[in-house]
PDB file of N, CA and C in Angstrom:
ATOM      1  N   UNK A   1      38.331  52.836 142.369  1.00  0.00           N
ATOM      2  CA  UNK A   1      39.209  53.963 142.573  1.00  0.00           C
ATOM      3  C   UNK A   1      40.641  53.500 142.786  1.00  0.00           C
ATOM      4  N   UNK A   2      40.825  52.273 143.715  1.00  0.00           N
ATOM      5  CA  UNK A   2      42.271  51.764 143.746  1.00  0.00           C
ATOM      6  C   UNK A   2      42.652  51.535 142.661  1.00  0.00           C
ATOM      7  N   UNK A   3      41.828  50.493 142.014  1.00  0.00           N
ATOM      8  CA  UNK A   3      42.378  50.301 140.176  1.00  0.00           C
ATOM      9  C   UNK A   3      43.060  51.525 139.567  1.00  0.00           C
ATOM     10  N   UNK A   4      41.955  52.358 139.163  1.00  0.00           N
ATOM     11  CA  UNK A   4      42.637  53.432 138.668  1.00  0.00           C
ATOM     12  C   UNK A   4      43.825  53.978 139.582  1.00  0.00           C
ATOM     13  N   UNK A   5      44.061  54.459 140.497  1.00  0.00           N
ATOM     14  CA  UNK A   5      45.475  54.806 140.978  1.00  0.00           C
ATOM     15  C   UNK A   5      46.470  54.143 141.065  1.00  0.00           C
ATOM     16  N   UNK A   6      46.165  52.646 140.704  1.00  0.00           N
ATOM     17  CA  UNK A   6      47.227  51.921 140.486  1.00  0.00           C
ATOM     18  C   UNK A   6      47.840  51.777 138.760  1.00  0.00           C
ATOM     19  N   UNK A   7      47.019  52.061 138.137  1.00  0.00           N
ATOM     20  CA  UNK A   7      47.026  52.320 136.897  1.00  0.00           C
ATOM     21  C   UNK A   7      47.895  53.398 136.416  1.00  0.00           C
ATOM     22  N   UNK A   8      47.811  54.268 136.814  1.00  0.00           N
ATOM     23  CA  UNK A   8      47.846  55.762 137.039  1.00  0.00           C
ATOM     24  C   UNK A   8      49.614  55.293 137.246  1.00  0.00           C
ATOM     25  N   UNK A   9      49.707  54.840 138.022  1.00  0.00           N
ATOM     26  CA  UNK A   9      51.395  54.733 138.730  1.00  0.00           C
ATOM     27  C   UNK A   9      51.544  53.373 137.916  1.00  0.00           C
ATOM     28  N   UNK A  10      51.289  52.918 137.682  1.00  0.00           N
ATOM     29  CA  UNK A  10      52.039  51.887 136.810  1.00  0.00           C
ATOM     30  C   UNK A  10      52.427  52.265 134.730  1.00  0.00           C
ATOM     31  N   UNK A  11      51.372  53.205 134.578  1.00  0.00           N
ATOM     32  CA  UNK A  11      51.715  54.131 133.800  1.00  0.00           C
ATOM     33  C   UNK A  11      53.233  55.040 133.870  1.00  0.00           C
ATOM     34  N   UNK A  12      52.583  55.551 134.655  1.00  0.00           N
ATOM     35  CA  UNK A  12      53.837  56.218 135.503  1.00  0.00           C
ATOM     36  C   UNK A  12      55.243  56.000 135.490  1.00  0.00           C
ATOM     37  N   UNK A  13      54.987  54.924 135.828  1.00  0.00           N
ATOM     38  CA  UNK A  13      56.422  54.314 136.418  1.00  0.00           C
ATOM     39  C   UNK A  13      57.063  53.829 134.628  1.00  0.00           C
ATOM     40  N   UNK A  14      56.028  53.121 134.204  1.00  0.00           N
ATOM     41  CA  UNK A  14      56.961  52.552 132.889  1.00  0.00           C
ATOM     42  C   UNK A  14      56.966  53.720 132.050  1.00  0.00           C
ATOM     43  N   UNK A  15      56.884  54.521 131.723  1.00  0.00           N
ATOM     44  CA  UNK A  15      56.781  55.744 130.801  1.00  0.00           C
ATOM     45  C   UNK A  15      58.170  56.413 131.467  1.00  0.00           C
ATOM     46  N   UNK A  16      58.580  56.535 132.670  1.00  0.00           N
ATOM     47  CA  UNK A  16      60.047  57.352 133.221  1.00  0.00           C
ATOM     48  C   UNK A  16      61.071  56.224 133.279  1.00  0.00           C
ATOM     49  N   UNK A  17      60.756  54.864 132.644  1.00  0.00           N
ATOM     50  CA  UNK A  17      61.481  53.866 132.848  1.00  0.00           C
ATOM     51  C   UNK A  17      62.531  54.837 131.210  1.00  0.00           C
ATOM     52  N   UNK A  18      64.015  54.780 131.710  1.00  0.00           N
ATOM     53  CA  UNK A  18      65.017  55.246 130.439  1.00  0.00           C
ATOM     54  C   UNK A  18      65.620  54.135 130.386  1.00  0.00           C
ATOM     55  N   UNK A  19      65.760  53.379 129.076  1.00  0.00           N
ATOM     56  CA  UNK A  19      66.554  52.165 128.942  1.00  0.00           C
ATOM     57  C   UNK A  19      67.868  53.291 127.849  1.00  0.00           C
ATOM     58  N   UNK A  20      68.973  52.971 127.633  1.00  0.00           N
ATOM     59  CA  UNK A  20      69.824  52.966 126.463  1.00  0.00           C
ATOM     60  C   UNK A  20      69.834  52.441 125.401  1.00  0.00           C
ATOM     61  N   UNK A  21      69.380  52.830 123.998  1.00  0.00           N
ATOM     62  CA  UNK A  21      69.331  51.996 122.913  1.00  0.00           C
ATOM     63  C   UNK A  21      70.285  51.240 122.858  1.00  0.00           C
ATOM     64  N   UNK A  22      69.783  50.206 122.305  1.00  0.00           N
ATOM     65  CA  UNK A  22      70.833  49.037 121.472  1.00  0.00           C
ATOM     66  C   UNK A  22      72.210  49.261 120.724  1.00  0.00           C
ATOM     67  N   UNK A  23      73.145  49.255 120.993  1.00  0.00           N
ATOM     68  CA  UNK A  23      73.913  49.489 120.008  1.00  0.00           C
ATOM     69  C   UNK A  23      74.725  47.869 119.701  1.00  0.00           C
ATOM     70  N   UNK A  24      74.441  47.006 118.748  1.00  0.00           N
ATOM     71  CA  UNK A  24      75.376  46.562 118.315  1.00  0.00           C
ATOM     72  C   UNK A  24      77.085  46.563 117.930  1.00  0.00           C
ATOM     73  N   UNK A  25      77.611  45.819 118.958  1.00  0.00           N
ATOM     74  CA  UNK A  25      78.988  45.714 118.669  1.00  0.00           C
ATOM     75  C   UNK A  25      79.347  44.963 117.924  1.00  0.00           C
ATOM     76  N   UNK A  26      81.038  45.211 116.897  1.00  0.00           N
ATOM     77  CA  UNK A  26      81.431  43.968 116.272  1.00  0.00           C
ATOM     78  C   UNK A  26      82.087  43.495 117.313  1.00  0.00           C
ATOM     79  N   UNK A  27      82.559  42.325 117.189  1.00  0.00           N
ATOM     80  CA  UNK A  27      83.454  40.763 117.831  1.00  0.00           C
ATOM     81  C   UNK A  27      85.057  42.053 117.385  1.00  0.00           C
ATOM     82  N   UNK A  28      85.960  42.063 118.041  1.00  0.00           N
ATOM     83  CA  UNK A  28      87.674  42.347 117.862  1.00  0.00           C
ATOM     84  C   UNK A  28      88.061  41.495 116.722  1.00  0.00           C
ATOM     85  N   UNK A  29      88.366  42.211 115.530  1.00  0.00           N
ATOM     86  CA  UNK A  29      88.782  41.063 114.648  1.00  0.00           C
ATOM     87  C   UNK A  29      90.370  41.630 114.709  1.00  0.00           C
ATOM     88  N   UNK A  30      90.646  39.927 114.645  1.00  0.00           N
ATOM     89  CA  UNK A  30      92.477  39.877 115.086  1.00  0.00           C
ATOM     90  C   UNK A  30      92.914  39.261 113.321  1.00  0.00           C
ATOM     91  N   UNK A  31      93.753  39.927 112.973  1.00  0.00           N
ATOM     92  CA  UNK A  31      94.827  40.241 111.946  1.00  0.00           C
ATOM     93  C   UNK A  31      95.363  38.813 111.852  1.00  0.00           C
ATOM     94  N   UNK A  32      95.950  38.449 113.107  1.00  0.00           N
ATOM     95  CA  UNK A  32      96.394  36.986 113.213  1.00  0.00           C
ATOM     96  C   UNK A  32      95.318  35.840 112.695  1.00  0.00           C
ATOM     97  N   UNK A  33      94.670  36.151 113.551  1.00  0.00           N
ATOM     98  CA  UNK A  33      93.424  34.872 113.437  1.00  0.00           C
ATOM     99  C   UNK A  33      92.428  34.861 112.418  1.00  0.00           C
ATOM    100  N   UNK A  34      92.008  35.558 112.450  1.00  0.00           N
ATOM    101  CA  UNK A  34      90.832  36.044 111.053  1.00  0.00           C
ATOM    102  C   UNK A  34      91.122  36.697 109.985  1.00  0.00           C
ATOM    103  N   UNK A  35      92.207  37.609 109.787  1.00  0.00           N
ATOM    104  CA  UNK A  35      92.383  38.104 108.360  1.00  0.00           C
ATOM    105  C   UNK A  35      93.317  36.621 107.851  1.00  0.00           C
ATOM    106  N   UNK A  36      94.571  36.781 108.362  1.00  0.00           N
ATOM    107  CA  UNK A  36      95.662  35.993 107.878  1.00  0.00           C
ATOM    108  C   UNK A  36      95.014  34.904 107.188  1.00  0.00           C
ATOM    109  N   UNK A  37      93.834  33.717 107.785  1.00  0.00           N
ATOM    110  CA  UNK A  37      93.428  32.946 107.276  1.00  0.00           C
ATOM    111  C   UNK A  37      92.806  33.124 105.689  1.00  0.00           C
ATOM    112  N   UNK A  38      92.362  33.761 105.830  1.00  0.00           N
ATOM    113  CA  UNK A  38      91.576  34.344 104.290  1.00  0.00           C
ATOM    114  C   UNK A  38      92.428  34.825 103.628  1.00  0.00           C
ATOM    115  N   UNK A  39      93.433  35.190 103.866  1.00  0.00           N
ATOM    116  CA  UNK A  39      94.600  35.843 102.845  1.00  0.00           C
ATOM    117  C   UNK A  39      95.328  34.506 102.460  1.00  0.00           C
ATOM    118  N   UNK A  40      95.501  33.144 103.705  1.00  0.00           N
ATOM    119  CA  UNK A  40      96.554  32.129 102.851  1.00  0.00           C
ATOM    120  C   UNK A  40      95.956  30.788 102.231  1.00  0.00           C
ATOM    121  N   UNK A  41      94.423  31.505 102.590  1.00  0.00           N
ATOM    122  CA  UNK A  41      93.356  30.536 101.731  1.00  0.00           C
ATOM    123  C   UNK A  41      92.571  30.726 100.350  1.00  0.00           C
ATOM    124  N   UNK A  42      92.748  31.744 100.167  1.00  0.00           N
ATOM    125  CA  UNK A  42      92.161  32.638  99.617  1.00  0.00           C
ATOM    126  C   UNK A  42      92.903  33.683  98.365  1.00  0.00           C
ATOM    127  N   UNK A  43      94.208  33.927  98.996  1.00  0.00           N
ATOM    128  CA  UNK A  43      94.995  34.816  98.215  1.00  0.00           C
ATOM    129  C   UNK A  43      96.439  34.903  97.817  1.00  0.00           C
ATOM    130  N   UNK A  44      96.662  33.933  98.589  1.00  0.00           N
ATOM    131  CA  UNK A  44      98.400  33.631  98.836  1.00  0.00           C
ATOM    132  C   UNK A  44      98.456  31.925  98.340  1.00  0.00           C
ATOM    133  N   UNK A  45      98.189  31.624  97.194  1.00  0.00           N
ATOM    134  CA  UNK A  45      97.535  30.271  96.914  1.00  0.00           C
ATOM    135  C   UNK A  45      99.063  29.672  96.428  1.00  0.00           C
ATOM    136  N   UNK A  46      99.477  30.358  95.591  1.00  0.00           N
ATOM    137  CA  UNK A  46     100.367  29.919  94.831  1.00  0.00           C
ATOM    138  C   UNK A  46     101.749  31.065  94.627  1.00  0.00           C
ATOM    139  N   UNK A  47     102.734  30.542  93.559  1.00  0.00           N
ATOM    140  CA  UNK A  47     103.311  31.773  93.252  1.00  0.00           C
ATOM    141  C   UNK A  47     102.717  32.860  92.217  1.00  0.00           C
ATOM    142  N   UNK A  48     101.648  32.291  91.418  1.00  0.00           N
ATOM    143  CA  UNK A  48     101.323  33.227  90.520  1.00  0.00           C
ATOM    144  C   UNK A  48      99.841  34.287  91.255  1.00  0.00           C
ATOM    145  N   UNK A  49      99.868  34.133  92.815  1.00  0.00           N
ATOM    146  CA  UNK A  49      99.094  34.933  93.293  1.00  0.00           C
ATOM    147  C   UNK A  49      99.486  35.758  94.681  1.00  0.00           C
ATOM    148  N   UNK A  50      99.208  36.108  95.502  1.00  0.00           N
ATOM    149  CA  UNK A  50      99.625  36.924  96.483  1.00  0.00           C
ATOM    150  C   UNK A  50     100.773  36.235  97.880  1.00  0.00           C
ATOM    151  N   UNK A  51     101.472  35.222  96.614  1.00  0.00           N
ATOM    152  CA  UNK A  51     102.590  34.605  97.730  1.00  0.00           C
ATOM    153  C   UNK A  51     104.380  34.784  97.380  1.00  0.00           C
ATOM    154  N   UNK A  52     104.554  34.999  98.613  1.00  0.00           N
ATOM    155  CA  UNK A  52     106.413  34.845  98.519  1.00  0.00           C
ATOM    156  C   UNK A  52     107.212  35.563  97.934  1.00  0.00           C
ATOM    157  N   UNK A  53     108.093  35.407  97.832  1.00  0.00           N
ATOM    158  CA  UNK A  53     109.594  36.172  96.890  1.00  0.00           C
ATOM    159  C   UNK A  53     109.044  36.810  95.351  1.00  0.00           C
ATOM    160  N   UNK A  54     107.916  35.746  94.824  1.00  0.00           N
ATOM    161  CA  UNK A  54     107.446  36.232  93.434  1.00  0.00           C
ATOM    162  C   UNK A  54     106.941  37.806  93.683  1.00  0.00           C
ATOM    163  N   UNK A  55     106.243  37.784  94.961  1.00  0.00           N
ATOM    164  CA  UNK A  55     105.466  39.018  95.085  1.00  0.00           C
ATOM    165  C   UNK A  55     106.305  40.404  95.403  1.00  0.00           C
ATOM    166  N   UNK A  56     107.946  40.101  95.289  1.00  0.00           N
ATOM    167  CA  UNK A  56     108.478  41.070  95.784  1.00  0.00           C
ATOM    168  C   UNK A  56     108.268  42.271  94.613  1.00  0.00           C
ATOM    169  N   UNK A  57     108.876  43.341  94.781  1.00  0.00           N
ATOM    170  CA  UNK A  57     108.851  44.726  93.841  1.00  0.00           C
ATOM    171  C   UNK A  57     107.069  45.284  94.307  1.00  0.00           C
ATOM    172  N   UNK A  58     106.414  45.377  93.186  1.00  0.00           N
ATOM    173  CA  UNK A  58     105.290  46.263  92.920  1.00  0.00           C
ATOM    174  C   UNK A  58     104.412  45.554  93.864  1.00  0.00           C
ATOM    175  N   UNK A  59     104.440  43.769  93.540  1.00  0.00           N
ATOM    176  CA  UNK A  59     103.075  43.222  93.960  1.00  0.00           C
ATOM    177  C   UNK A  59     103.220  42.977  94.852  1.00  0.00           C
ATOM    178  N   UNK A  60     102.143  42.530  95.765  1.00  0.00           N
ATOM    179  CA  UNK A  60     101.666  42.451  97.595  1.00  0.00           C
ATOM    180  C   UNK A  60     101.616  41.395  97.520  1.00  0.00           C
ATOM    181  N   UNK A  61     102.625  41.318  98.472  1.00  0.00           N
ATOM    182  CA  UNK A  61     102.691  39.322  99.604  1.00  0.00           C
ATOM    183  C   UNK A  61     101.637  39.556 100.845  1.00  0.00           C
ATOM    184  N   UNK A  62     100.651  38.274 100.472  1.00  0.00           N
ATOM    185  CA  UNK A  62     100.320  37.934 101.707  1.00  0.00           C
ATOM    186  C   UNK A  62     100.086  36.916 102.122  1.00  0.00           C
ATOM    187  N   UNK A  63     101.602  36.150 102.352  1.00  0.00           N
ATOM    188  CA  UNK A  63     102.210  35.356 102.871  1.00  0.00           C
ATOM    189  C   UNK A  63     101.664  36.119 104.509  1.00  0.00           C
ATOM    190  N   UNK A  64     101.797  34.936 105.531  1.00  0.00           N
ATOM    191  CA  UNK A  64     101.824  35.305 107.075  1.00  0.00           C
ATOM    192  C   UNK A  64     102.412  36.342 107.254  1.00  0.00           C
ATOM    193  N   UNK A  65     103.854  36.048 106.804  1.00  0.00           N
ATOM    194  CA  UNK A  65     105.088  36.739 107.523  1.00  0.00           C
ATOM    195  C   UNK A  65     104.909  37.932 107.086  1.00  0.00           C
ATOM    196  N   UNK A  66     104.861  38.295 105.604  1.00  0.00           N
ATOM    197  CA  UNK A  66     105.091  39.447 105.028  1.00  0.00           C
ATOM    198  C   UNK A  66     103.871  40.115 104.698  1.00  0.00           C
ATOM    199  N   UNK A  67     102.558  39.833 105.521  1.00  0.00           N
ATOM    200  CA  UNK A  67     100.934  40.414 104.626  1.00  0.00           C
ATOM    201  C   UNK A  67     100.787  41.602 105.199  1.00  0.00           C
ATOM    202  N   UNK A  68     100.811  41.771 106.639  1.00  0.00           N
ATOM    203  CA  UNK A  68     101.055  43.611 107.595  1.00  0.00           C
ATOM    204  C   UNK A  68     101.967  44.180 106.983  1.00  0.00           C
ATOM    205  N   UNK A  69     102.934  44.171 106.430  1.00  0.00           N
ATOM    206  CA  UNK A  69     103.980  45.172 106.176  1.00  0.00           C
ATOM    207  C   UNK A  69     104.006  45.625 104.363  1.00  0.00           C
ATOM    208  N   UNK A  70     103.045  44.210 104.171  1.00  0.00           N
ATOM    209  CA  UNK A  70     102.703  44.278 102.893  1.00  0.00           C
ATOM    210  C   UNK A  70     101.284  45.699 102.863  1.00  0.00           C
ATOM    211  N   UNK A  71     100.154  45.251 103.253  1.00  0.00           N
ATOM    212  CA  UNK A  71      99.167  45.615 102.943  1.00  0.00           C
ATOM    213  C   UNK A  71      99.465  47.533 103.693  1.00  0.00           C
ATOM    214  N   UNK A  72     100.466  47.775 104.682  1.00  0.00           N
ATOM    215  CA  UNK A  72     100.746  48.786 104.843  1.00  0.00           C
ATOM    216  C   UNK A  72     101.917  49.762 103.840  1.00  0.00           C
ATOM    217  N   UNK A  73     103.026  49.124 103.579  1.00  0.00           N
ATOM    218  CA  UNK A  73     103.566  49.650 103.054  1.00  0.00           C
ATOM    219  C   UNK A  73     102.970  50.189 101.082  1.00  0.00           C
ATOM    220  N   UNK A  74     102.184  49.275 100.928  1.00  0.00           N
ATOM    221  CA  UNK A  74     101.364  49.396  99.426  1.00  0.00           C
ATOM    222  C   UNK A  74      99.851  50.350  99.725  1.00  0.00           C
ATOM    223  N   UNK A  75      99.779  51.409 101.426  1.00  0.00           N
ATOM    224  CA  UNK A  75      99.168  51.807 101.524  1.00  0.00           C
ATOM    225  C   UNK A  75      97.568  51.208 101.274  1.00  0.00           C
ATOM    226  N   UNK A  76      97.094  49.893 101.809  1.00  0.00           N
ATOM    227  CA  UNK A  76      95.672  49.592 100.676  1.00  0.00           C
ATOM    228  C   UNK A  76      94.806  49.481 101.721  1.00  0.00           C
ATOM    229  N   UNK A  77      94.716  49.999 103.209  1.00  0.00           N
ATOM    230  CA  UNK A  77      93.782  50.295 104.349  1.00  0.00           C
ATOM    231  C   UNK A  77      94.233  51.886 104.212  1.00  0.00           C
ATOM    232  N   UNK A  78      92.768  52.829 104.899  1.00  0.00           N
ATOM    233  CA  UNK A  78      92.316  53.876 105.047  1.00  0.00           C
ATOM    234  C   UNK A  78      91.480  53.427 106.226  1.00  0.00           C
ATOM    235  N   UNK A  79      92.116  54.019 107.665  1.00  0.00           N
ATOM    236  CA  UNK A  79      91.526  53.534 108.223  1.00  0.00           C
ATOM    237  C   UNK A  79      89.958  54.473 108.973  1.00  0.00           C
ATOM    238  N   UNK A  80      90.404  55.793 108.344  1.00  0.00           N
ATOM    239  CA  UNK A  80      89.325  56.777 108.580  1.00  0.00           C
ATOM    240  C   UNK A  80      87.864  56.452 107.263  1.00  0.00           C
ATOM    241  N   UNK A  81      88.425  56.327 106.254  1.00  0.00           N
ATOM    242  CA  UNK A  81      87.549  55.673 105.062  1.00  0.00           C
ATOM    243  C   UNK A  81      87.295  54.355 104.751  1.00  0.00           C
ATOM    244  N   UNK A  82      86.988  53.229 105.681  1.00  0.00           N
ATOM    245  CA  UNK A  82      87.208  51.770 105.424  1.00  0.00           C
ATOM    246  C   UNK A  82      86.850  51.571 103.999  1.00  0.00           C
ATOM    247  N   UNK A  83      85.471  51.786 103.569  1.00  0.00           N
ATOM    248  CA  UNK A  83      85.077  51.543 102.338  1.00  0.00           C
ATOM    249  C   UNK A  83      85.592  51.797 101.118  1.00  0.00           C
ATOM    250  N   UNK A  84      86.848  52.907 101.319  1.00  0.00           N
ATOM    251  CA  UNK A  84      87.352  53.384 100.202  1.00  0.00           C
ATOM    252  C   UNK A  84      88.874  52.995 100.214  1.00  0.00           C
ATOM    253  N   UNK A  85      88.863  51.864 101.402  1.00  0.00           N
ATOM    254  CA  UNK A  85      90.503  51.180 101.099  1.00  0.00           C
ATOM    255  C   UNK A  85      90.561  50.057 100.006  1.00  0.00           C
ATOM    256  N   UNK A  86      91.610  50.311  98.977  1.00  0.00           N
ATOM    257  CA  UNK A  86      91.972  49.314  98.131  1.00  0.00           C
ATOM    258  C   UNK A  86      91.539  48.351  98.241  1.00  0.00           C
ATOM    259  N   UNK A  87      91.807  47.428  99.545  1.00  0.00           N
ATOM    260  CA  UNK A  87      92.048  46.024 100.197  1.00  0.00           C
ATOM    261  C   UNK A  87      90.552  45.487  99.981  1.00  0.00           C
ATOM    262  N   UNK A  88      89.909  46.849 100.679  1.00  0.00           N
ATOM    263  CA  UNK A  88      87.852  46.303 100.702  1.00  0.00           C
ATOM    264  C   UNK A  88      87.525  46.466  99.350  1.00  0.00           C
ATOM    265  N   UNK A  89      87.719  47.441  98.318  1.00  0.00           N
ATOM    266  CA  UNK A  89      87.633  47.769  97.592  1.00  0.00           C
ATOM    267  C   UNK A  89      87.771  46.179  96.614  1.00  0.00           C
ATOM    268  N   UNK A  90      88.405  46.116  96.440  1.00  0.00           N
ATOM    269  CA  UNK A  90      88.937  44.891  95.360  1.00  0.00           C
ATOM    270  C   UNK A  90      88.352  43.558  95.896  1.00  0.00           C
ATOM    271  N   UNK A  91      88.040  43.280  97.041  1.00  0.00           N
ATOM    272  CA  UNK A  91      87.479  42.286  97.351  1.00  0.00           C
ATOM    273  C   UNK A  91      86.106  41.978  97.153  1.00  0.00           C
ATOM    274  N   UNK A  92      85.441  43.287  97.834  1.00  0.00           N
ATOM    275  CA  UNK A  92      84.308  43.698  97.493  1.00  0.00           C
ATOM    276  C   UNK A  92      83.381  43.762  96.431  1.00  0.00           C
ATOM    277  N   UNK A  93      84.420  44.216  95.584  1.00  0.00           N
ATOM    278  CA  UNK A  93      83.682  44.193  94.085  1.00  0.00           C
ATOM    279  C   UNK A  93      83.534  42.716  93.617  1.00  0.00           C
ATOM    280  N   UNK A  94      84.796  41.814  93.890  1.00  0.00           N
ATOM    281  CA  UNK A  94      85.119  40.480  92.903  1.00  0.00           C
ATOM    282  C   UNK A  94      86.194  40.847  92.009  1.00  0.00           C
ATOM    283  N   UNK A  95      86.979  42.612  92.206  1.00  0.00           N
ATOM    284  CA  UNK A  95      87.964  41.596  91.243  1.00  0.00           C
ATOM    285  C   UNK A  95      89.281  41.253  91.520  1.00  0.00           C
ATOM    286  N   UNK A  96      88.932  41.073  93.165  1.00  0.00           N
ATOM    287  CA  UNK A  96      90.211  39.875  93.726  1.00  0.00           C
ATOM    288  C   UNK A  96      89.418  39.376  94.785  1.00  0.00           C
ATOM    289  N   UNK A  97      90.031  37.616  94.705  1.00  0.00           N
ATOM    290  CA  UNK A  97      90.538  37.014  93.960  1.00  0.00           C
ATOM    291  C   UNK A  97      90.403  37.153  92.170  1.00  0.00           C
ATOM    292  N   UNK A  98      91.425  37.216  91.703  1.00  0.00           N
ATOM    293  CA  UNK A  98      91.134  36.770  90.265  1.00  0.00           C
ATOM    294  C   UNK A  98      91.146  35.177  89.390  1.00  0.00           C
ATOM    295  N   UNK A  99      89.962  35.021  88.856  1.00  0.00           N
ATOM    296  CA  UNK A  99      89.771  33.695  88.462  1.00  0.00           C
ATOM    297  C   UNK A  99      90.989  33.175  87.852  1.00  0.00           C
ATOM    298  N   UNK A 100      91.077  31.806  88.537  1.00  0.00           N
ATOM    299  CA  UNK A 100      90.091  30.966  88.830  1.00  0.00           C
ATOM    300  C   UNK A 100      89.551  31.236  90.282  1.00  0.00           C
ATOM    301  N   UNK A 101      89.778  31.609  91.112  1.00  0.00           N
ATOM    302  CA  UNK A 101      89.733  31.396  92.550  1.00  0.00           C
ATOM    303  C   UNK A 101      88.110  32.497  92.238  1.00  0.00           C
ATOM    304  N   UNK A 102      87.221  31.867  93.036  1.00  0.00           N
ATOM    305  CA  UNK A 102      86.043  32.426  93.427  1.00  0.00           C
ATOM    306  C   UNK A 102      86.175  33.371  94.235  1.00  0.00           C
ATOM    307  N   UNK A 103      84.920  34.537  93.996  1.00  0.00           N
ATOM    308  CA  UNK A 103      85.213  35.838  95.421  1.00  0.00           C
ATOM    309  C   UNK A 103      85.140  35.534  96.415  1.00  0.00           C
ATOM    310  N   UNK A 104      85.362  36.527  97.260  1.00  0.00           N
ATOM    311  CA  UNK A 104      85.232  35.723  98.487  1.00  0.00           C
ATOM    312  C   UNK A 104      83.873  35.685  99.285  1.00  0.00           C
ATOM    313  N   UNK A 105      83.764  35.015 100.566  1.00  0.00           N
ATOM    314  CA  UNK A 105      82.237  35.294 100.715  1.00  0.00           C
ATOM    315  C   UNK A 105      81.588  36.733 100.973  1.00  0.00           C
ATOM    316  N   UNK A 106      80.466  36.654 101.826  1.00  0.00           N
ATOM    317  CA  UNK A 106      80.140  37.897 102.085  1.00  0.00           C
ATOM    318  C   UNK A 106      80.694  38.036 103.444  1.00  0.00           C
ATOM    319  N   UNK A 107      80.838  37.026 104.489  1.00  0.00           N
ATOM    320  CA  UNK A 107      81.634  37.199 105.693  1.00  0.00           C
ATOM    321  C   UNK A 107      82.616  37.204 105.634  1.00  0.00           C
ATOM    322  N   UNK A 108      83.812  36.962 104.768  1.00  0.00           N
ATOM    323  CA  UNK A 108      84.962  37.357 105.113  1.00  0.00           C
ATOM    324  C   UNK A 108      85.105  38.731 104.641  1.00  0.00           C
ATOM    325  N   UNK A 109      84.323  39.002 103.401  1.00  0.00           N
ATOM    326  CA  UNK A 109      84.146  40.581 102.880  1.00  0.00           C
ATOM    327  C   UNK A 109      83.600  41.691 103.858  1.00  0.00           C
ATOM    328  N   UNK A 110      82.782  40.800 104.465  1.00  0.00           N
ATOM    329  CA  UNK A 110      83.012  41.832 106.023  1.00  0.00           C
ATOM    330  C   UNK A 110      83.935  41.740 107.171  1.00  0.00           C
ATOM    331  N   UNK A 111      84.442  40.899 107.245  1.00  0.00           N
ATOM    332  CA  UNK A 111      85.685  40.472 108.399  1.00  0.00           C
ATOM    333  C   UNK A 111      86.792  41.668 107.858  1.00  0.00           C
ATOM    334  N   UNK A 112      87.141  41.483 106.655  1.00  0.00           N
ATOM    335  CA  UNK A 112      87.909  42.461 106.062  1.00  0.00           C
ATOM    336  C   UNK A 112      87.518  44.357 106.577  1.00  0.00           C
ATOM    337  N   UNK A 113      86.727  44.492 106.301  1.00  0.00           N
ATOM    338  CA  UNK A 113      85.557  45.804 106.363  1.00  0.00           C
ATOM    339  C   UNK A 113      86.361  46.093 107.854  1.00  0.00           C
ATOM    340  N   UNK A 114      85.314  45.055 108.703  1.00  0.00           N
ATOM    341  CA  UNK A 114      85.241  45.503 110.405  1.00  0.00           C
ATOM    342  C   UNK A 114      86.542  45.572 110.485  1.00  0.00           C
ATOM    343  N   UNK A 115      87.780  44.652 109.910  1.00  0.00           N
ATOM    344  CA  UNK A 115      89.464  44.811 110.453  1.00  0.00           C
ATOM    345  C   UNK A 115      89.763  46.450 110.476  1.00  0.00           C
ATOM    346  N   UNK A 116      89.162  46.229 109.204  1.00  0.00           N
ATOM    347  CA  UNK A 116      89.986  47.705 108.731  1.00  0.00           C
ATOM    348  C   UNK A 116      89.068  49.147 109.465  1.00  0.00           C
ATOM    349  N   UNK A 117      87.848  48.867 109.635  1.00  0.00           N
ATOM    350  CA  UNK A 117      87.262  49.628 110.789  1.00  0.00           C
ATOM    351  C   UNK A 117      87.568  49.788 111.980  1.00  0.00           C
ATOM    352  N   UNK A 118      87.974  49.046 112.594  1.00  0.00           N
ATOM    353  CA  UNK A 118      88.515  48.578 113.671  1.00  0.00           C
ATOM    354  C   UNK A 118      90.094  49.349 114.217  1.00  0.00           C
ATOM    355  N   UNK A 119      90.893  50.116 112.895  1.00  0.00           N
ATOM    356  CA  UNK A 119      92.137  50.295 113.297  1.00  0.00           C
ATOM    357  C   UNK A 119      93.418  49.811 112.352  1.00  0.00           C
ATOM    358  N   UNK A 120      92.859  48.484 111.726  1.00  0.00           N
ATOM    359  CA  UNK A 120      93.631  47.751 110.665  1.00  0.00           C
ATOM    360  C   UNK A 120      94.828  46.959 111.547  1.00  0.00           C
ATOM    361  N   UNK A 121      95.038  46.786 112.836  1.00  0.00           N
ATOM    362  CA  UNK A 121      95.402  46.673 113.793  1.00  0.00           C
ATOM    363  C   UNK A 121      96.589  45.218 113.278  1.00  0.00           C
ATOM    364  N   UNK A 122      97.817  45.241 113.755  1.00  0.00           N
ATOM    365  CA  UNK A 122      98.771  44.351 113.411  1.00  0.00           C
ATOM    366  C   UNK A 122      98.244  43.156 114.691  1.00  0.00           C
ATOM    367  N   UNK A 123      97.098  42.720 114.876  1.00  0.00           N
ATOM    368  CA  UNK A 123      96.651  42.108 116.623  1.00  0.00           C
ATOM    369  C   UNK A 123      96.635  40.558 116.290  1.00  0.00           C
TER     370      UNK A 123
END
């Protein structure tokens, strides 16, 4: 009879136990530290790609100095639509970088994603 009433309440007890689901967070991705790198490794290679004075007029510098004011003023984050910003957009697919330069991986193709989820944040 003890068994069972201890049963009984140990039932009990874990069945009214309320945990909070899981929610996975991303890591703060910083503009400085994690985008910039992939943009001057990646995209800002040369002059005939996303670097310097060449890139002035139409095309996007993303040089350090000039890649935030770049990637804002050429409008290519949506920060309510991440998936449907230019920036993810073109990376995403592969067709930037343009060959020779290989796409990029799948983690920086998400580093990109979460930035721009995140706020697109000048951080």
């Amino acid at each position: 009879m003890k068994l069972a009433a201890a049963m009984i309440l140990l039932v009990a007890a874990a069945s009214s136990c309320t945990h909070e689901p899981f929610v996975a967070v991303e890591p703060t991705v910083s503009f400085r530290t994690d985008i910039i790198p992939v943009f001057t490794t990646r995209c800002a290679l040369n002059s005939a790609c996303h670097s310097g004075a060449a890139n002035a007029g139409n095309n996007i510098d993303l040089d350090s100095a000039a890649a935030y004011a770049s990637i804002q003023s050429k409008h290519l984050v949506i920060t309510d639509h991440p998936t449907a910003s230019l920036l993810y957009v073109e990376v995403s697919s592969g067709t930037m970088p343009k060959a020779p330069a290989s796409a990029l991986t799948a983690v920086q193709t998400k580093l990109i994603l979460n930035w721009i989820d995140q706020g697109a944040k000048n951080n």
